[in-house]
Protein backbone atom coordinates (compact mmCIF):
# COMPACT_ATOMS: atom_id res chain seq x y z
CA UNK A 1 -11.02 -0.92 49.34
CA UNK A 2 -13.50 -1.69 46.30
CA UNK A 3 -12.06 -4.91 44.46
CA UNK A 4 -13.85 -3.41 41.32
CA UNK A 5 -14.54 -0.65 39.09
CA UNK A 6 -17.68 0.39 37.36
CA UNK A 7 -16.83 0.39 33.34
CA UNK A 8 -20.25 1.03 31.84
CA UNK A 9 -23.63 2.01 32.53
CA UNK A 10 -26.29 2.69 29.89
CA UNK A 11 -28.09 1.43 27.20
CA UNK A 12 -27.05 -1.76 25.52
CA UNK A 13 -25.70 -2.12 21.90
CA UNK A 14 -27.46 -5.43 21.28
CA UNK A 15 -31.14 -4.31 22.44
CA UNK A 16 -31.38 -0.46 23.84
CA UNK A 17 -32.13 -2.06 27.70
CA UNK A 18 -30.01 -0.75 30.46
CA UNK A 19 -26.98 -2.49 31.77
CA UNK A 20 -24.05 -2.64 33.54
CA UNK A 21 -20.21 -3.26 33.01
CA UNK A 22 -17.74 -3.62 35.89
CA UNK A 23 -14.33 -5.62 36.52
CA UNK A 24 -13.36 -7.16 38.97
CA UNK A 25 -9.76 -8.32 40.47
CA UNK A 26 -8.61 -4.77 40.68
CA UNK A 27 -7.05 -5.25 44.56
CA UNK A 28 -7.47 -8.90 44.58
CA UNK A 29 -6.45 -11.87 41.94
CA UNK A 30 -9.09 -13.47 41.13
CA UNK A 31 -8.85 -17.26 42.40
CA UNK A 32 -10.74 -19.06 38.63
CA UNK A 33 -7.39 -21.54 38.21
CA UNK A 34 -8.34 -22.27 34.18
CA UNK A 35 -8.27 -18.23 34.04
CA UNK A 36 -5.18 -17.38 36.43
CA UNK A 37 -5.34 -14.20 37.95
CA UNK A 38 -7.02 -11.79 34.85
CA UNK A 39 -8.98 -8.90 35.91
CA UNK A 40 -12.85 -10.25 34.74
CA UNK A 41 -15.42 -8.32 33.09
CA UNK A 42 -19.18 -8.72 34.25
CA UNK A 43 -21.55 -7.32 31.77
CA UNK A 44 -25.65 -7.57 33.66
CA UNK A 45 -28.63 -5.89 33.32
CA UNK A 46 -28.80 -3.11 35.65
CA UNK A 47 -32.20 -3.09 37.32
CA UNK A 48 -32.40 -7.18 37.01
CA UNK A 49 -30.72 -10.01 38.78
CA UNK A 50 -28.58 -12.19 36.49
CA UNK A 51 -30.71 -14.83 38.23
CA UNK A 52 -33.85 -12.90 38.05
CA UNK A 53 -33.14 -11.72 34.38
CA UNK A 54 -32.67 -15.36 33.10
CA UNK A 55 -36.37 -16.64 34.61
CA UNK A 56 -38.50 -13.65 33.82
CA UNK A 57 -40.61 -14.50 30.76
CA UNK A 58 -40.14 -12.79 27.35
CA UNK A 59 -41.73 -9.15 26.80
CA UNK A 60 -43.03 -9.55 23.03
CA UNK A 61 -43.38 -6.49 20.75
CA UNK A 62 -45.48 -7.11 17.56
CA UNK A 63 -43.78 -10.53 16.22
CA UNK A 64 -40.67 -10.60 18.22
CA UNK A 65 -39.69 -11.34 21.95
CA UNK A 66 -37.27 -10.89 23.84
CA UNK A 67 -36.59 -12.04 27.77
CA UNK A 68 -34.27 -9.62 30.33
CA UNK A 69 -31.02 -11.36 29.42
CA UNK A 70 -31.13 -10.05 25.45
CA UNK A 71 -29.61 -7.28 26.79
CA UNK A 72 -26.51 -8.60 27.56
CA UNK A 73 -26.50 -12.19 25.95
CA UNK A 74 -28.59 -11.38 22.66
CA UNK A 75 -29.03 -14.71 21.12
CA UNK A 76 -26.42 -17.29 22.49
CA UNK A 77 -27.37 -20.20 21.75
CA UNK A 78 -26.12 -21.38 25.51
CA UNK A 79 -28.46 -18.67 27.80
CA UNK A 80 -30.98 -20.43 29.92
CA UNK A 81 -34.59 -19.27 27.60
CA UNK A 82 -32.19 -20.83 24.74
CA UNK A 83 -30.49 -24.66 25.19
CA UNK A 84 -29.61 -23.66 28.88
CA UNK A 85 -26.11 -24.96 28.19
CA UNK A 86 -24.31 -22.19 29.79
CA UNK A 87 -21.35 -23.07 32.22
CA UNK A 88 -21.68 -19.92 34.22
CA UNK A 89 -23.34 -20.60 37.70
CA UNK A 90 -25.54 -17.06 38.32
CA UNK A 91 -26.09 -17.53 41.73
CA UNK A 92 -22.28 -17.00 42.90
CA UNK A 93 -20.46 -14.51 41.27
CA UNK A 94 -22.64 -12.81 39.16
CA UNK A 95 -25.66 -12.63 41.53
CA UNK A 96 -22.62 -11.47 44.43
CA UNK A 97 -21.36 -8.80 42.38
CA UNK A 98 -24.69 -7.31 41.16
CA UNK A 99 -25.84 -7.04 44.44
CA UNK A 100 -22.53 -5.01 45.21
CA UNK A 101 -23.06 -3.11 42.64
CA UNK A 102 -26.73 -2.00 43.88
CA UNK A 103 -25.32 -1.80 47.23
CA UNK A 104 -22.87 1.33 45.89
CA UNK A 105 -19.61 -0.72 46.03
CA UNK A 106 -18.22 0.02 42.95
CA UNK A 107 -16.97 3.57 42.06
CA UNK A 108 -16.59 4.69 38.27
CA UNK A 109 -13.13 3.57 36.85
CA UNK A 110 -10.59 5.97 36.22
CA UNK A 111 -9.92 6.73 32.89
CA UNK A 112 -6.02 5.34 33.35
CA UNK A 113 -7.50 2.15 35.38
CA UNK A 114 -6.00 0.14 32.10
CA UNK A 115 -2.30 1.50 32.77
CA UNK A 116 -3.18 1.32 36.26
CA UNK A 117 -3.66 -1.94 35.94
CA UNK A 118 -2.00 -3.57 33.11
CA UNK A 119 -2.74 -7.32 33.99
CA UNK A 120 -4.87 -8.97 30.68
CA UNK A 121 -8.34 -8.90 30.80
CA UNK A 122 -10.35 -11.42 30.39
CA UNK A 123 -13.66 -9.86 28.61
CA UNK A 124 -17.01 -10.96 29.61
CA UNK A 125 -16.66 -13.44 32.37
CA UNK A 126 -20.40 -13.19 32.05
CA UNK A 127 -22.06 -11.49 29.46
CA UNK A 128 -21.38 -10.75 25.70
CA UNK A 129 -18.70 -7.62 25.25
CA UNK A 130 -20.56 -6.49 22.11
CA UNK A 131 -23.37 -5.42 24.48
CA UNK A 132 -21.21 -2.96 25.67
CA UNK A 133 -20.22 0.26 23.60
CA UNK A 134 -16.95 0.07 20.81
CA UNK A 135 -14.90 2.47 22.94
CA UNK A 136 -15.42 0.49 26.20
CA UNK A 137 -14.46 -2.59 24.76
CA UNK A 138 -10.85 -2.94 23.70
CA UNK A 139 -8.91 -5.64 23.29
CA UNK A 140 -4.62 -5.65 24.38
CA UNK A 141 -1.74 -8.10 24.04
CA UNK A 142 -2.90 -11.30 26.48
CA UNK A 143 -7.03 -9.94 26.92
CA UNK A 144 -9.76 -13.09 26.10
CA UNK A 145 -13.39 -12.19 24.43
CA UNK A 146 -15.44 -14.06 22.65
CA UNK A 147 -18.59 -12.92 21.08
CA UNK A 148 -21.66 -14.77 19.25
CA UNK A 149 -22.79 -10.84 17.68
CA UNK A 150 -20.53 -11.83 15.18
CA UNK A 151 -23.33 -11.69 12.27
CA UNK A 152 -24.34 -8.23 13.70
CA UNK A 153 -21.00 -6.45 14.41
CA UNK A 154 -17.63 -6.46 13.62
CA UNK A 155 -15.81 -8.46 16.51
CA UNK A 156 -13.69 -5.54 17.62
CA UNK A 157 -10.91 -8.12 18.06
CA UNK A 158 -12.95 -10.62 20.09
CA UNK A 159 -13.18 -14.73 19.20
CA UNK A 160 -15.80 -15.49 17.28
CA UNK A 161 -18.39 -17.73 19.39
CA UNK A 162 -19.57 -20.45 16.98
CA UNK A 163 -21.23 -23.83 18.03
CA UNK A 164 -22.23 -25.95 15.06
CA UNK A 165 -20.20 -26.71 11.65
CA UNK A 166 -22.44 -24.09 9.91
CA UNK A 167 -21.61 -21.21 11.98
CA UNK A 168 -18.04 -22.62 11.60
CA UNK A 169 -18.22 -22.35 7.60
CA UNK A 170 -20.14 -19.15 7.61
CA UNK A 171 -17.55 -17.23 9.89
CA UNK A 172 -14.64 -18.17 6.72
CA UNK A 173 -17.34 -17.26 3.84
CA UNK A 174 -18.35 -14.00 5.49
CA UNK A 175 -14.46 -13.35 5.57
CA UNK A 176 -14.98 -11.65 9.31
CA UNK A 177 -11.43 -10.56 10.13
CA UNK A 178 -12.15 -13.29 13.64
CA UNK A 179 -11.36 -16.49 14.58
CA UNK A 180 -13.34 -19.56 15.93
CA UNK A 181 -13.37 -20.27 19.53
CA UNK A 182 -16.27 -23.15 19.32
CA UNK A 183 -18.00 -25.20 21.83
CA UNK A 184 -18.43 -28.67 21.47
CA UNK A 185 -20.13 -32.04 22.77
CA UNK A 186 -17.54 -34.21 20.20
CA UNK A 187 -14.32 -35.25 20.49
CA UNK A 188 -13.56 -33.55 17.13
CA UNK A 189 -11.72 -30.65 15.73
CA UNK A 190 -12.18 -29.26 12.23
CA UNK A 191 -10.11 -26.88 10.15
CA UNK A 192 -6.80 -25.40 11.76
CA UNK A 193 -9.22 -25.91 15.42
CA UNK A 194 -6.61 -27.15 18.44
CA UNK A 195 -7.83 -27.77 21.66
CA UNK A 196 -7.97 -25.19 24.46
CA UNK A 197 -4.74 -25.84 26.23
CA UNK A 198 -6.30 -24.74 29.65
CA UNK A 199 -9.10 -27.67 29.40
CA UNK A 200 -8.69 -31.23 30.28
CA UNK A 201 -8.94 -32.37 26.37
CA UNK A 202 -6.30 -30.22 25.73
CA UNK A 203 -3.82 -31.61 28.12
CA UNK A 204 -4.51 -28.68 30.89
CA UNK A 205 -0.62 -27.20 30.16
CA UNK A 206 -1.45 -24.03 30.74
CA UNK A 207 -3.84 -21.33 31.90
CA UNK A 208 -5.31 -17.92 30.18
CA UNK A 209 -3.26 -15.79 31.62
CA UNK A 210 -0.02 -17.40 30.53
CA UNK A 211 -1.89 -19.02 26.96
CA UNK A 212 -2.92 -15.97 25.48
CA UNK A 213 -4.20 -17.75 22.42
CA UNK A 214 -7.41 -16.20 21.99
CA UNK A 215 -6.15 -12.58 22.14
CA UNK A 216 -6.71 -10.96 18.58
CA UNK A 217 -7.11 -12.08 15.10
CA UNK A 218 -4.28 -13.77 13.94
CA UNK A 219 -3.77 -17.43 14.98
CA UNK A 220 -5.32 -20.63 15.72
CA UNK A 221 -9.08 -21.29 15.94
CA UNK A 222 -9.79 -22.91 19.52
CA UNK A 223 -12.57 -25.81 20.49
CA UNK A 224 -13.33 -26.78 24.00
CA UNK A 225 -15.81 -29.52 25.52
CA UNK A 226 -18.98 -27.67 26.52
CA UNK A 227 -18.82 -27.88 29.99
CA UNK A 228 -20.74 -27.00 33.27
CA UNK A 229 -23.45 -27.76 35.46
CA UNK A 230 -25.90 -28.46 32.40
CA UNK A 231 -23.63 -29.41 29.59
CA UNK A 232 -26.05 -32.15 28.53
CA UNK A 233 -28.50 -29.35 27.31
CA UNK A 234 -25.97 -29.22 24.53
CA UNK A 235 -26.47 -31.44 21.51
């Protein structure tokens, strides 16, 4: 039995390329302990390897360029053509699941899969949820998203990714009905910021399953530690 459903498959909001959504943890929990057992969201380029799409070198039309991963990581500031500061390691999950996917694991989800399965979601365990289409993407009591299309579109309930004190300030002056979740290299916190309960610098008390902090508008903004396998790309 398929541990996954196929959400999405078409042309991406941010840049018009094709990719894919599916979720995962349908049949089985998924074992990330900071996460608990949400159903996770995958959002890749279809005919591309997340590994593949993050080396290939940028296809340039008149004065702009753009490399695979655009498609479903626009401009984050953390993908690997960028600072390379991203904690996601492509060549486990992601890289497993795509190749599923191109095997023919994954059938299309139901249209009930939600009610079906009614754990929280945790949007975009790799990959930006803008990049998917407004009526695929929705946010419920106890889901996690964060986006850094912010500037571009409205947030659809998702955090707003933000990683330096200007983004932070801009977010409040452009009055986008978001919140921060920021990543960080400081031991600081500004504004009404608290630390991510599920990280070590915020006393690991809970996980996101049974936090639900960053679901919706109204609350808290969140920092964490940037974290990962290249961390130190992060200044």
């Amino acid at each position: 039995m398929s541990n996954g459903y196929i959400l999405y498959e078409g042309p991406s909001r941010l840049n018009g390329d094709p990719i894919v959504v599916i979720v995962t943890g349908v049949n089985r929990p998924s074992k990330n302990s900071k996460t608990g057992a949400m159903l996770q969201v995958w959002i890749m380029c279809q005919d591309v390897s997340p590994v593949e799409a993050v080396k290939a070198l940028p296809v340039f039309a008149g004065i702009y360029s753009r490399t695979p991963d655009s498609a479903i990581c626009g401009d984050c500031k953390h993908k690997p053509s960028n600072l390379n500061s991203c904690y996601v390691n492509l060549g486990q999950a992601p890289l497993g699941i795509w190749k599923a996917y191109k095997r023919g694991i994954y059938p299309t989800a139901p249209k009930n899969w939600r009610s079906m399965h009614q754990g929280p979601v945790r949007w975009g365990a790799y990959g930006d949820p803008l990049a998917m289409p407004r009526g695929i993407f929705k946010v419920l009591r106890g889901d996690t998203a964060y986006t850094h299309q912010w500037r571009r579109f409205d947030p659809n309930g998702a955090m707003a990714s933000v990683d330096s004190k200007s983004e932070f300030i801009a977010l409040a002056v452009r009055g986008i009905d978001a919140r921060a979740f920021r990543v960080t290299a400081e031991d600081d916190l500004w504004g009404d910021e608290i630390w991510c309960p599920a990280t070590k610098e915020g006393g690991l008390k809970t996980n996101c399953v049974d936090c639900g902090l960053c679901a919706g508008v109204n609350g808290m903004s969140i920092a964490v530690m940037v974290h990962g396998s290249t961390a130190g790309n992060f200044t």
